[in-house]
PDB file of N, CA and C in Angstrom:
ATOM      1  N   UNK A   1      24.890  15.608  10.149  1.00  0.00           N
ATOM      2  CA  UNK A   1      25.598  15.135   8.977  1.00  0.00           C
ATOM      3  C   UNK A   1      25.494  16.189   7.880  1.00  0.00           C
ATOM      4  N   UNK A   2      26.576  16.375   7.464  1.00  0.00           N
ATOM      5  CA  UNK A   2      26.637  17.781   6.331  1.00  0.00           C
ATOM      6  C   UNK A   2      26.433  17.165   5.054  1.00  0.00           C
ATOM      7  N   UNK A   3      25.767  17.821   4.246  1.00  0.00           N
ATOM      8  CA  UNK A   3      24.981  17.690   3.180  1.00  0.00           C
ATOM      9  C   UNK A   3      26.260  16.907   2.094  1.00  0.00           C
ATOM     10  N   UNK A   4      27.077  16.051   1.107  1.00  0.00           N
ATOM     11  CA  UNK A   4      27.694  16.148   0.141  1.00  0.00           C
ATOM     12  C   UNK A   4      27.334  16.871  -0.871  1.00  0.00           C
ATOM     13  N   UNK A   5      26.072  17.368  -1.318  1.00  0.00           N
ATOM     14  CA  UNK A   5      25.881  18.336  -2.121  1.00  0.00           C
ATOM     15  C   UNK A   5      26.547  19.869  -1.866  1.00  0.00           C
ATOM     16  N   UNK A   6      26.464  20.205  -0.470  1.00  0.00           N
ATOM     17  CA  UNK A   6      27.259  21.209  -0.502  1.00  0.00           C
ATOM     18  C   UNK A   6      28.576  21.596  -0.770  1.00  0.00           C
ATOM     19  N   UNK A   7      29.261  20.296  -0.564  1.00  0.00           N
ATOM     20  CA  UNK A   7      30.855  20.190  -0.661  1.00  0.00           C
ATOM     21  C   UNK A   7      31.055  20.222  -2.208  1.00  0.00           C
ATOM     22  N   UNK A   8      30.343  19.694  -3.116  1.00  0.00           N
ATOM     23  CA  UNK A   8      30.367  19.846  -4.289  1.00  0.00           C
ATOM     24  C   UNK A   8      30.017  21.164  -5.336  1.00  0.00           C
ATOM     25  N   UNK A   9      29.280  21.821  -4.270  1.00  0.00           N
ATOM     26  CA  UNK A   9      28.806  23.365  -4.717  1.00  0.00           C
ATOM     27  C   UNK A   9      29.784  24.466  -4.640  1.00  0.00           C
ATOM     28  N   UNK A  10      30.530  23.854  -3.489  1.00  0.00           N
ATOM     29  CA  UNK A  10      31.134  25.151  -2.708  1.00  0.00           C
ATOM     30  C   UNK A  10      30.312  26.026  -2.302  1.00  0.00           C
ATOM     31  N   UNK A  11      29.432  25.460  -1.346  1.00  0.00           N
ATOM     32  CA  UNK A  11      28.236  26.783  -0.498  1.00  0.00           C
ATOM     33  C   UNK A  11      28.114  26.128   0.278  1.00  0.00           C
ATOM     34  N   UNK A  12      27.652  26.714   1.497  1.00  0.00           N
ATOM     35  CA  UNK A  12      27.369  26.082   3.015  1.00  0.00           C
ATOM     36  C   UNK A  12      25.969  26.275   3.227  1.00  0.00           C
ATOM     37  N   UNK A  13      25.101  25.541   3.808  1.00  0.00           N
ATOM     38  CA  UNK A  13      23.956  25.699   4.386  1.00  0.00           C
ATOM     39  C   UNK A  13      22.818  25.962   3.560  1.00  0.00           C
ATOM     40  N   UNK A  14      21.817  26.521   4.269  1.00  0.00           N
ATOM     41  CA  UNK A  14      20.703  26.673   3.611  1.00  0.00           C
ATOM     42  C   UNK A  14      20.725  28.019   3.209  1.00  0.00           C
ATOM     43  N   UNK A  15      19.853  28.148   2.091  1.00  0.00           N
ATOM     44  CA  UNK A  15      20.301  30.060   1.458  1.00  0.00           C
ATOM     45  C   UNK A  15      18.996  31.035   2.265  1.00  0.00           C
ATOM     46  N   UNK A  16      17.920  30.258   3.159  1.00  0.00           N
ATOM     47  CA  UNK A  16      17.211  31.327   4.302  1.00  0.00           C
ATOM     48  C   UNK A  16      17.362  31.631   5.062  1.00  0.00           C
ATOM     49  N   UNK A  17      18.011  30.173   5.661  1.00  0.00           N
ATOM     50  CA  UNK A  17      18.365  30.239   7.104  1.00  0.00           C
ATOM     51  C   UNK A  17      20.370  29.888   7.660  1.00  0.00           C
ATOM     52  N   UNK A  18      21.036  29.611   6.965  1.00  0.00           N
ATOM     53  CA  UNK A  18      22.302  29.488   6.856  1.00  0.00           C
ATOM     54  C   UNK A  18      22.716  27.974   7.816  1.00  0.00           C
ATOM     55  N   UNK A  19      21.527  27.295   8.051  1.00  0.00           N
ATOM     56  CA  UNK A  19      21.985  25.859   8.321  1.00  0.00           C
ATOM     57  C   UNK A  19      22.785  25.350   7.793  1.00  0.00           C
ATOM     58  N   UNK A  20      23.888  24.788   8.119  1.00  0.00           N
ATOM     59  CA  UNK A  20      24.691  23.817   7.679  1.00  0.00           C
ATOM     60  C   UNK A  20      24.138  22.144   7.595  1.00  0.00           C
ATOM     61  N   UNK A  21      23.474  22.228   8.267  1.00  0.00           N
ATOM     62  CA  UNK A  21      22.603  20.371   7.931  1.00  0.00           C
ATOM     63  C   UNK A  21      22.001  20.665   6.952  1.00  0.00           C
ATOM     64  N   UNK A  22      21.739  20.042   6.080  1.00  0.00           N
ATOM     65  CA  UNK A  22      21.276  20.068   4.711  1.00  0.00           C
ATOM     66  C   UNK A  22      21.065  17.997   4.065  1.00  0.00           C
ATOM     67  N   UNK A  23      19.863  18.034   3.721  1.00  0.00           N
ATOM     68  CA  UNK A  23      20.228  16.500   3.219  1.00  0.00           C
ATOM     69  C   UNK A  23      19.174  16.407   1.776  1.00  0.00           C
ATOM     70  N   UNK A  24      19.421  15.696   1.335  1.00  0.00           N
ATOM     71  CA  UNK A  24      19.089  15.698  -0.438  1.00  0.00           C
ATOM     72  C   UNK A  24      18.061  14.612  -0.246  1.00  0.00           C
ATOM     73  N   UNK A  25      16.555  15.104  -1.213  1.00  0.00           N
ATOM     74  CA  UNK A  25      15.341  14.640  -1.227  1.00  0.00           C
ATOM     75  C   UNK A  25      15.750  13.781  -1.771  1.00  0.00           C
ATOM     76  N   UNK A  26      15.026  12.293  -1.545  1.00  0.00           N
ATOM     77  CA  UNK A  26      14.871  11.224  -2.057  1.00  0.00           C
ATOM     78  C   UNK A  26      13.770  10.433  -2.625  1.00  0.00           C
ATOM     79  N   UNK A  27      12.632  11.724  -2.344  1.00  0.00           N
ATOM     80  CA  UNK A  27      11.046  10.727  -2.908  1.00  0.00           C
ATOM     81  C   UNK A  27      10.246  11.872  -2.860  1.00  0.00           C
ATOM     82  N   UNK A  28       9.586  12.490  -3.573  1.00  0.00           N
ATOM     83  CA  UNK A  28       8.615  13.840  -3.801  1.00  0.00           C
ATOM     84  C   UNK A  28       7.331  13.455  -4.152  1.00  0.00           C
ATOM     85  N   UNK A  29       6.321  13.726  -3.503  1.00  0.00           N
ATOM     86  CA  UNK A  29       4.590  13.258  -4.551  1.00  0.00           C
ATOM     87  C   UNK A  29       4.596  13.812  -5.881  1.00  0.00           C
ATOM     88  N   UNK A  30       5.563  14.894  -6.150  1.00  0.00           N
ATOM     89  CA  UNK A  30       5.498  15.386  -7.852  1.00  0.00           C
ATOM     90  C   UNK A  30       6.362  15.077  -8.623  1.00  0.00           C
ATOM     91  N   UNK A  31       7.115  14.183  -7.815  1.00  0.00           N
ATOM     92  CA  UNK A  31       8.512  13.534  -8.881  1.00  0.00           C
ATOM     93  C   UNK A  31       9.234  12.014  -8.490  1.00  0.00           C
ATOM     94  N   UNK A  32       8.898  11.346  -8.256  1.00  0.00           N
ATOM     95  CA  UNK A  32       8.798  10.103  -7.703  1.00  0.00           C
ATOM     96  C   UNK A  32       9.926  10.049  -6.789  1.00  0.00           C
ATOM     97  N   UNK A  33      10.792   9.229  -7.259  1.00  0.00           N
ATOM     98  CA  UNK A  33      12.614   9.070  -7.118  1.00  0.00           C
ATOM     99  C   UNK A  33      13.359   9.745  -7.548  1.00  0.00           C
ATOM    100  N   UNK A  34      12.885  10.033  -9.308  1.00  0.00           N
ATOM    101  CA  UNK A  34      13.183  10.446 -10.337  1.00  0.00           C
ATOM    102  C   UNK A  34      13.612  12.186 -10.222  1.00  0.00           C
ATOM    103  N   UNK A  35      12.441  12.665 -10.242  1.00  0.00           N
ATOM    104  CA  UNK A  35      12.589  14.361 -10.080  1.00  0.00           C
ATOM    105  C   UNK A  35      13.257  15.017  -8.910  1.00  0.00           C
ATOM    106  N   UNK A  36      13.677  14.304  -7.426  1.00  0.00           N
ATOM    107  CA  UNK A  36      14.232  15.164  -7.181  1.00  0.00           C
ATOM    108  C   UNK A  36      15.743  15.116  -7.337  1.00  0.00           C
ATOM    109  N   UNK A  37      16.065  13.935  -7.972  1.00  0.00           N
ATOM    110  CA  UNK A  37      17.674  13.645  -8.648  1.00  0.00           C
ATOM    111  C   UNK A  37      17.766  14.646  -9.872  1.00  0.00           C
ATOM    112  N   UNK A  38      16.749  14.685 -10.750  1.00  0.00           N
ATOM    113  CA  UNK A  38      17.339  15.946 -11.690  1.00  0.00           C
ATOM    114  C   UNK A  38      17.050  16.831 -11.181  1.00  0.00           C
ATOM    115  N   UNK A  39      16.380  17.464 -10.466  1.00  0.00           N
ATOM    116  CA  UNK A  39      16.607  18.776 -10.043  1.00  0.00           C
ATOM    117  C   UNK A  39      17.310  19.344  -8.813  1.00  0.00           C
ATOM    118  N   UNK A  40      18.275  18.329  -8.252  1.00  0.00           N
ATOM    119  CA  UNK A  40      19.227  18.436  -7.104  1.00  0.00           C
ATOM    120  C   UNK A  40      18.244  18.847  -5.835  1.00  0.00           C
ATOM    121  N   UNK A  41      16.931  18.729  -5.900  1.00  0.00           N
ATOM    122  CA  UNK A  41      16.210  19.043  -4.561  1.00  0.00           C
ATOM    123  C   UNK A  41      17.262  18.355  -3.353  1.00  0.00           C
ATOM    124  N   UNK A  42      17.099  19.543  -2.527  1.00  0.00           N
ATOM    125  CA  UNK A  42      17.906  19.216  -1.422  1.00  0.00           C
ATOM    126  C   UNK A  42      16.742  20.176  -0.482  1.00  0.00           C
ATOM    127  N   UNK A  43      16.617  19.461   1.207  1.00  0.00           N
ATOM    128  CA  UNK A  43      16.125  20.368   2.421  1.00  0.00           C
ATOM    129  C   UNK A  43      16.818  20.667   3.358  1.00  0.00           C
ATOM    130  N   UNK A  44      16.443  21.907   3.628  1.00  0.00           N
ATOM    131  CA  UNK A  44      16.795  21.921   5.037  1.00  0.00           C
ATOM    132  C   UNK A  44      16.329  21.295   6.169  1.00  0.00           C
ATOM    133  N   UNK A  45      17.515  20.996   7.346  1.00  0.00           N
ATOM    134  CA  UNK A  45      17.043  20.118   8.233  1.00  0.00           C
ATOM    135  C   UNK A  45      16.249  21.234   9.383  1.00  0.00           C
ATOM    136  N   UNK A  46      16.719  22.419   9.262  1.00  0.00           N
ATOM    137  CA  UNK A  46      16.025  23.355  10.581  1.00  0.00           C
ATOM    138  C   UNK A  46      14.677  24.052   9.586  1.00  0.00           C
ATOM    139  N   UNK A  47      14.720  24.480   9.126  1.00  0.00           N
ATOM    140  CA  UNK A  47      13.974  25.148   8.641  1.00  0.00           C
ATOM    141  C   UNK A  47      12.742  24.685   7.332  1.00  0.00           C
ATOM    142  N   UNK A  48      13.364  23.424   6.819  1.00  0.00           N
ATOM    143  CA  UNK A  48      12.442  22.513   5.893  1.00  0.00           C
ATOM    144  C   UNK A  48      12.327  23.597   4.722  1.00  0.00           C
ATOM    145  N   UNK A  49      13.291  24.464   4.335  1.00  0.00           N
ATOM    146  CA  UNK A  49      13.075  25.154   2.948  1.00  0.00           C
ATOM    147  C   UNK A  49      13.805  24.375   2.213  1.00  0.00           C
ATOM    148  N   UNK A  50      13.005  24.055   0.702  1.00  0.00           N
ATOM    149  CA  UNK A  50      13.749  22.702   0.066  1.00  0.00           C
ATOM    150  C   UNK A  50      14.020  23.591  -1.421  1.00  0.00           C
ATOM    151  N   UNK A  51      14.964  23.350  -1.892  1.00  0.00           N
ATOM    152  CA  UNK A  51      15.345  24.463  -3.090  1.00  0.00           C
ATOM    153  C   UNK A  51      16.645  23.403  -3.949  1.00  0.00           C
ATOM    154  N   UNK A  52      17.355  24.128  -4.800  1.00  0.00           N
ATOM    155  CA  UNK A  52      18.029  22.848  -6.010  1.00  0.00           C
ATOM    156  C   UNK A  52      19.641  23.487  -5.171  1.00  0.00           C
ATOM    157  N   UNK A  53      20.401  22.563  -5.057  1.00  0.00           N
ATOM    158  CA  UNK A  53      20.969  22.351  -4.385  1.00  0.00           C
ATOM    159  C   UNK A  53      22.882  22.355  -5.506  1.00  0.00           C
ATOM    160  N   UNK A  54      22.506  23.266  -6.472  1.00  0.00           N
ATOM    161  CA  UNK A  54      23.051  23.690  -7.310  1.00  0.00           C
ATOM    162  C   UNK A  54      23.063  25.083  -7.439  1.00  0.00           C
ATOM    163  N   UNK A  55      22.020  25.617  -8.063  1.00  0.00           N
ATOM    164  CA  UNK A  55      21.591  27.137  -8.079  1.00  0.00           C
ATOM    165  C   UNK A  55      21.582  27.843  -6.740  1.00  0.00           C
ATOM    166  N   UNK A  56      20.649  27.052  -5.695  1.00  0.00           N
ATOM    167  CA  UNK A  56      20.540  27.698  -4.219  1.00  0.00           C
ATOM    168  C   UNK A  56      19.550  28.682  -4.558  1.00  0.00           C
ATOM    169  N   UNK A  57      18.439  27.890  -5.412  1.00  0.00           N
ATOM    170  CA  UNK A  57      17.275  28.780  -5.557  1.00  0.00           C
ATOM    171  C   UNK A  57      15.826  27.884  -5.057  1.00  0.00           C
ATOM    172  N   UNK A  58      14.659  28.282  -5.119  1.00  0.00           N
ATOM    173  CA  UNK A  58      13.802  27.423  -5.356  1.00  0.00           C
ATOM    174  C   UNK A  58      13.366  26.539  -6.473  1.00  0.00           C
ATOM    175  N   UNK A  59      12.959  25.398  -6.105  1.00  0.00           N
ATOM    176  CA  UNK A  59      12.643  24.633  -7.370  1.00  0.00           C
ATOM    177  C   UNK A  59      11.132  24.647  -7.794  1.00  0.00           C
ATOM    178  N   UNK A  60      10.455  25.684  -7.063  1.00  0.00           N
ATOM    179  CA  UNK A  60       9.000  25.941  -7.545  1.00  0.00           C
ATOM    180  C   UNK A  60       8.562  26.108  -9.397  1.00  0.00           C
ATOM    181  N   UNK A  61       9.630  26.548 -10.181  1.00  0.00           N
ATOM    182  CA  UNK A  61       9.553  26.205 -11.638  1.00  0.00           C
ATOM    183  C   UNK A  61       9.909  25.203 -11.908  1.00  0.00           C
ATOM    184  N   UNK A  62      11.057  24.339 -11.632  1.00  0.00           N
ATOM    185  CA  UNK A  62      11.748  23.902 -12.471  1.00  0.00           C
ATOM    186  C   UNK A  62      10.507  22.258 -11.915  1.00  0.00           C
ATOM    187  N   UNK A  63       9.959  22.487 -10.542  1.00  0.00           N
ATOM    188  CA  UNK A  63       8.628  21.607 -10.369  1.00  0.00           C
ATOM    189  C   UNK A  63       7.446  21.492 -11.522  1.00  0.00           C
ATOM    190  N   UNK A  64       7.291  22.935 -11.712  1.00  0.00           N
ATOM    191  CA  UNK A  64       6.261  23.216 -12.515  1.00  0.00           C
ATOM    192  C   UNK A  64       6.293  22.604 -13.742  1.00  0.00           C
ATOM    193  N   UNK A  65       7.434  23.212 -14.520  1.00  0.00           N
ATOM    194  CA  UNK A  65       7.754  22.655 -15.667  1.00  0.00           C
ATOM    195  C   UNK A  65       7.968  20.538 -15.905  1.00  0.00           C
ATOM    196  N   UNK A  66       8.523  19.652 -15.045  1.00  0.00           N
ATOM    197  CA  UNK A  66       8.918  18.516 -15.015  1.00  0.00           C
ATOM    198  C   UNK A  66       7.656  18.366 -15.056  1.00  0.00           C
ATOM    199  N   UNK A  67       6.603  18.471 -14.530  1.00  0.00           N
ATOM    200  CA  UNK A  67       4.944  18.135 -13.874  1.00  0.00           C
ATOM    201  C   UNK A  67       4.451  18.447 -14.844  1.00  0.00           C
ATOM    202  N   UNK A  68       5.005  19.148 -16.032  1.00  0.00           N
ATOM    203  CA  UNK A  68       3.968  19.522 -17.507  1.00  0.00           C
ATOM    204  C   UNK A  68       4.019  18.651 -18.621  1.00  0.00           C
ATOM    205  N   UNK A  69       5.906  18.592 -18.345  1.00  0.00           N
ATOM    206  CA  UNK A  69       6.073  17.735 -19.189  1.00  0.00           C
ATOM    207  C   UNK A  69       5.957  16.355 -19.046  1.00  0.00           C
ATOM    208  N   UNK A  70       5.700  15.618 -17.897  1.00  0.00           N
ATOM    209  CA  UNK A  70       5.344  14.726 -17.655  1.00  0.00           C
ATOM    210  C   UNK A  70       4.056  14.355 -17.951  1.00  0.00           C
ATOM    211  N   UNK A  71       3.354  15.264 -17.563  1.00  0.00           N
ATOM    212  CA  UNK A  71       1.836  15.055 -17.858  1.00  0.00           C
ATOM    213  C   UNK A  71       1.457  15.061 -19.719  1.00  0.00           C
ATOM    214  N   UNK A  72       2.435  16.207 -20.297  1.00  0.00           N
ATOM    215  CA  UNK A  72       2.133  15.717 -21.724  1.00  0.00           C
ATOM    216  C   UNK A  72       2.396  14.322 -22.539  1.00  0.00           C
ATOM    217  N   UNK A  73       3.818  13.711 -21.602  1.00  0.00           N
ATOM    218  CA  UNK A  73       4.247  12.640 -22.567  1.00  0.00           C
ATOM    219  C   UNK A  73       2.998  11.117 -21.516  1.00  0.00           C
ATOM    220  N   UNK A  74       2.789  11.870 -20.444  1.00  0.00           N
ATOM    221  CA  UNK A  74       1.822  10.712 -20.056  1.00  0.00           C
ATOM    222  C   UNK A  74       0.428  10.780 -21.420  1.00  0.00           C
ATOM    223  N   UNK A  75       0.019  11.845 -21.630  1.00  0.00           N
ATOM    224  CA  UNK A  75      -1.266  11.910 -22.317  1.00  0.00           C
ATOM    225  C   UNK A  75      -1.075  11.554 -23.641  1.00  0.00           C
ATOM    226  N   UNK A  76       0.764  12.068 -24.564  1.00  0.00           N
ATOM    227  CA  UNK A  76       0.768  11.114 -25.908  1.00  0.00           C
ATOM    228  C   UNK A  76       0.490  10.027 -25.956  1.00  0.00           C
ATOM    229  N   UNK A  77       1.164   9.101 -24.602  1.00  0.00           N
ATOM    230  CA  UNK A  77       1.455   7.725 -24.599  1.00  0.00           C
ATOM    231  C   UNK A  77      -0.156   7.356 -24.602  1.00  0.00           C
ATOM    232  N   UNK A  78      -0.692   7.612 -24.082  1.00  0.00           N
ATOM    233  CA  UNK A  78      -2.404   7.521 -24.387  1.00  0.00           C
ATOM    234  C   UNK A  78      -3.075   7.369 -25.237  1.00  0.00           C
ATOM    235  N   UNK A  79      -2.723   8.895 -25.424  1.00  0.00           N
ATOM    236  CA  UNK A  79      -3.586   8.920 -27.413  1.00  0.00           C
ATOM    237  C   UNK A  79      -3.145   8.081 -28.013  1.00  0.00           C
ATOM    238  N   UNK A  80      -1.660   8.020 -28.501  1.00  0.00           N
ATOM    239  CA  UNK A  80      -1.475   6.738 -29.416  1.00  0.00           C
ATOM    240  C   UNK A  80      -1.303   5.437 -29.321  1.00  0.00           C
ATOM    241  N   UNK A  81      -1.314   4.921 -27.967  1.00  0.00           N
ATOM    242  CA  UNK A  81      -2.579   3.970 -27.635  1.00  0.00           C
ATOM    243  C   UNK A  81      -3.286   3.216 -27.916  1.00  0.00           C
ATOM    244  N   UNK A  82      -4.724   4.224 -27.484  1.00  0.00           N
ATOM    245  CA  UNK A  82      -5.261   4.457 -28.146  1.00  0.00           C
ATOM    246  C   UNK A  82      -6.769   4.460 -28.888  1.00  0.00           C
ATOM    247  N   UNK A  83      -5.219   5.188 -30.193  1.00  0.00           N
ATOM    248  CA  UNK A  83      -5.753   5.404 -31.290  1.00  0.00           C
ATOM    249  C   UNK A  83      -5.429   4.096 -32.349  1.00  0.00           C
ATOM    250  N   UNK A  84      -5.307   3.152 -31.963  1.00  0.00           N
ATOM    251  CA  UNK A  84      -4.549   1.770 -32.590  1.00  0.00           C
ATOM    252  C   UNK A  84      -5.924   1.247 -32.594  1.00  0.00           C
TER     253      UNK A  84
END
């Protein structure tokens, strides 16, 4: 089954291995449901390289960054809290 993300990109396959199966993450341990819908995470089905499915890059930053900012607005919601 071919990816709909690709048809929407205009790119075929995977950008390591040039698979055409391709299917879009649906549940990540670093982004629930949530993160891999904004960051278009998509995998490959042969090769399991998982990258944003827009750019056709890795999402090793754009992970990094969601996971920071998550963790800061988890720790406001804390402090002020609280601080009540």
């Amino acid at each position: 089954m071919t990816d709909q993300l690709n048809e929407f990109t205009n790119e075929n396959g995977c950008p390591t291995c040039g698979n055409m199966l391709t299917s879009a993450v649906k549940y990540t341990w670093w982004g629930g449901f949530i993160g891999p819908k904004l960051l278009h995470h998509t995998k490959c089905n042969a090769c399991k390289f998982t990258y944003n499915s827009k750019s056709r890059r890795s999402n090793t930053s754009g992970i990094i960054i969601y996971s920071i900012l998550l963790f800061v607005v988890a720790f406001a919601m804390v402090f002020f809290i609280n601080k009540k």
